[in-house]
Protein backbone atom coordinates (compact mmCIF):
# COMPACT_ATOMS: atom_id res chain seq x y z
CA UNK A 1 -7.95 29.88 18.79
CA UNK A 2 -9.45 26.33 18.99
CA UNK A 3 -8.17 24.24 22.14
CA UNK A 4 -8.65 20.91 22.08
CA UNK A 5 -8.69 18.46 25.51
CA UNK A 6 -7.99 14.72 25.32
CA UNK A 7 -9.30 12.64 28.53
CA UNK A 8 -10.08 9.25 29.38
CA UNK A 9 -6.80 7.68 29.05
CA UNK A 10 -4.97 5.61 31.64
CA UNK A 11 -3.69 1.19 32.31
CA UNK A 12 -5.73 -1.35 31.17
CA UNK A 13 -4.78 -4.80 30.50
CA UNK A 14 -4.24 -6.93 27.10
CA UNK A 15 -8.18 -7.47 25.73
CA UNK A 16 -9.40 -4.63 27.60
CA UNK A 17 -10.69 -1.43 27.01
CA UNK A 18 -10.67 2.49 26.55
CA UNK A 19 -12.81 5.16 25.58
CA UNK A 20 -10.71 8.85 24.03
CA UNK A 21 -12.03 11.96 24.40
CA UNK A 22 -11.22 15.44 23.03
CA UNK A 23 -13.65 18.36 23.52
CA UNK A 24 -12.63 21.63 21.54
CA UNK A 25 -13.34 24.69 22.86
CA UNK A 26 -13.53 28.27 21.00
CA UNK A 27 -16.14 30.50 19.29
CA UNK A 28 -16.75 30.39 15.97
CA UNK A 29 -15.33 27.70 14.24
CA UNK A 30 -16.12 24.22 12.14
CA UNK A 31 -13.98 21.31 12.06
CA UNK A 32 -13.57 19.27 8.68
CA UNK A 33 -11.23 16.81 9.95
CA UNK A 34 -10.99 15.13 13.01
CA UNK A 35 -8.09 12.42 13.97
CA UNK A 36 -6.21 10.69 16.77
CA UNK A 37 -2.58 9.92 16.19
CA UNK A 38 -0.48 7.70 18.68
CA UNK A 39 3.40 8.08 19.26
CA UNK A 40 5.04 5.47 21.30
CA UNK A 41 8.78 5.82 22.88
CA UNK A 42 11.52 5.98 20.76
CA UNK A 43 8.51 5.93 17.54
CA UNK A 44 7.29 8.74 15.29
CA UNK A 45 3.73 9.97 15.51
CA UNK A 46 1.19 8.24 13.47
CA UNK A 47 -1.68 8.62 12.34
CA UNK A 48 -4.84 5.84 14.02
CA UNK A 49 -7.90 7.22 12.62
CA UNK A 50 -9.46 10.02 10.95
CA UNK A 51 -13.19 11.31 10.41
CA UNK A 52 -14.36 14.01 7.83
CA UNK A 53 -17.52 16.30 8.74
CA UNK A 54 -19.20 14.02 6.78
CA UNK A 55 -18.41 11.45 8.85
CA UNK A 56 -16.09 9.58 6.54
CA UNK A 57 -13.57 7.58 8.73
CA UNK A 58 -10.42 5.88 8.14
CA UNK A 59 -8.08 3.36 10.08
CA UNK A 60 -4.15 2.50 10.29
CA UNK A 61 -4.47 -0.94 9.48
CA UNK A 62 -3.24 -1.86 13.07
CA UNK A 63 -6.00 -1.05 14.78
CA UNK A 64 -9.17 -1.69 11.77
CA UNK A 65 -11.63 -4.04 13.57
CA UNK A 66 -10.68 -3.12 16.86
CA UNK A 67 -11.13 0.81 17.43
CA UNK A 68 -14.09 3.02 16.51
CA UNK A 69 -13.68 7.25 15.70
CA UNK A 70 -16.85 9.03 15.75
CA UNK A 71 -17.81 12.78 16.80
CA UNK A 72 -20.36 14.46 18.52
CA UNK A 73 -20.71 18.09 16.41
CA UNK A 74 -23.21 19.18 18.95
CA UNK A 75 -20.86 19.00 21.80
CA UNK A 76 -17.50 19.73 19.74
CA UNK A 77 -16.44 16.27 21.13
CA UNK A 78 -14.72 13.49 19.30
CA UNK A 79 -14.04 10.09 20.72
CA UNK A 80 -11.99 7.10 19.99
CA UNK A 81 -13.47 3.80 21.06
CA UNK A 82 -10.68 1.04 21.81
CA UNK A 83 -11.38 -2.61 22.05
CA UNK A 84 -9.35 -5.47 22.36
CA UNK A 85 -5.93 -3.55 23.06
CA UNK A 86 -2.61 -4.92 22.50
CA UNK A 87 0.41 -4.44 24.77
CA UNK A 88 1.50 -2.44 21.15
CA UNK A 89 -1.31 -0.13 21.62
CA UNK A 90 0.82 1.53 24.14
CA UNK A 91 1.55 5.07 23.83
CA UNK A 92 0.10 8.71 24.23
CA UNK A 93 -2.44 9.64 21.97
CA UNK A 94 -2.92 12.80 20.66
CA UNK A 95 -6.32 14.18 19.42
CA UNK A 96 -6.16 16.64 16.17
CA UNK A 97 -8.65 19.12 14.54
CA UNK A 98 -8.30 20.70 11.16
CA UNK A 99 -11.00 23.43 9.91
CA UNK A 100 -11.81 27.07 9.37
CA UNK A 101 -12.94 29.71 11.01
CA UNK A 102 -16.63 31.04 10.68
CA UNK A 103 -15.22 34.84 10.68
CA UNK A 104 -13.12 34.94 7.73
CA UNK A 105 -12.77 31.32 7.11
CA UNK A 106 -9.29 31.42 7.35
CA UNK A 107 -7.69 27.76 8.30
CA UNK A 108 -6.62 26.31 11.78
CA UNK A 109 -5.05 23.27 13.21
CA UNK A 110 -4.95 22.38 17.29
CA UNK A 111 -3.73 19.44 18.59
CA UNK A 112 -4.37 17.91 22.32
CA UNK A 113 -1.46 17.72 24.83
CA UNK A 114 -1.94 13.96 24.58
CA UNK A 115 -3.46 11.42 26.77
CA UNK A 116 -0.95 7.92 28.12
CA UNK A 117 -2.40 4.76 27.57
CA UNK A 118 -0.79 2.04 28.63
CA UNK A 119 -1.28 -1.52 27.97
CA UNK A 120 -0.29 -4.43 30.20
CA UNK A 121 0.31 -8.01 29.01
């Protein structure tokens, strides 16, 4: 089972700054798709950004320009790199990992237990 483990959330203000992590942890296993989703209160998840193994990457159009998703395959660590947040940036974010197993290479999907950020204006 891959376990994945978001850190480096937390209260920043309007224009600042935040840096996601999410370290999976396992034996055996590659991940083909990496993402962070975001669900605010009273809001259904969605999806912020994505990156392939091949380090493809793609970005809800509220947040192109301002946040970065890259991965560190050596350490099993992804990261999402947020600049100039909005007050509507606010909400837990949720790291996600789809990819197979080197066994068998049957399929798996972990999520995070989410990370708060929270925005001030």
């Amino acid at each position: 089972q891959v376990q994945l483990v978001e850190s480096g959330g937390g209260l920043v203000q309007a224009g600042g700054s935040l840096r996601l992590s999410c370290a999976a942890s396992g034996s055996g296993f590659s991940i083909n798709i990496g993402g962070w989703y975001r669900q605010a209160p009273g809001k259904q998840r969605e999806l912020v950004a994505a990156i392939t193994s091949g380090n493809h990457t793609n970005y809800a159009d509220s947040v192109k320009g301002r946040f970065t998703i890259s991965r560190d395959n050596a350490k099993n660590t992804g990261y999402l790199q947020m600049n100039s947040l909005k007050p509507e940036d606010t909400a837990v974010y949720y790291c996600n990992a789809k990819g197979i197993y080197s066994s068998n290479g049957g399929p798996f999907g972990s999520w995070g237990q989410g990370t708060q950020v929270t925005v001030s204006s």
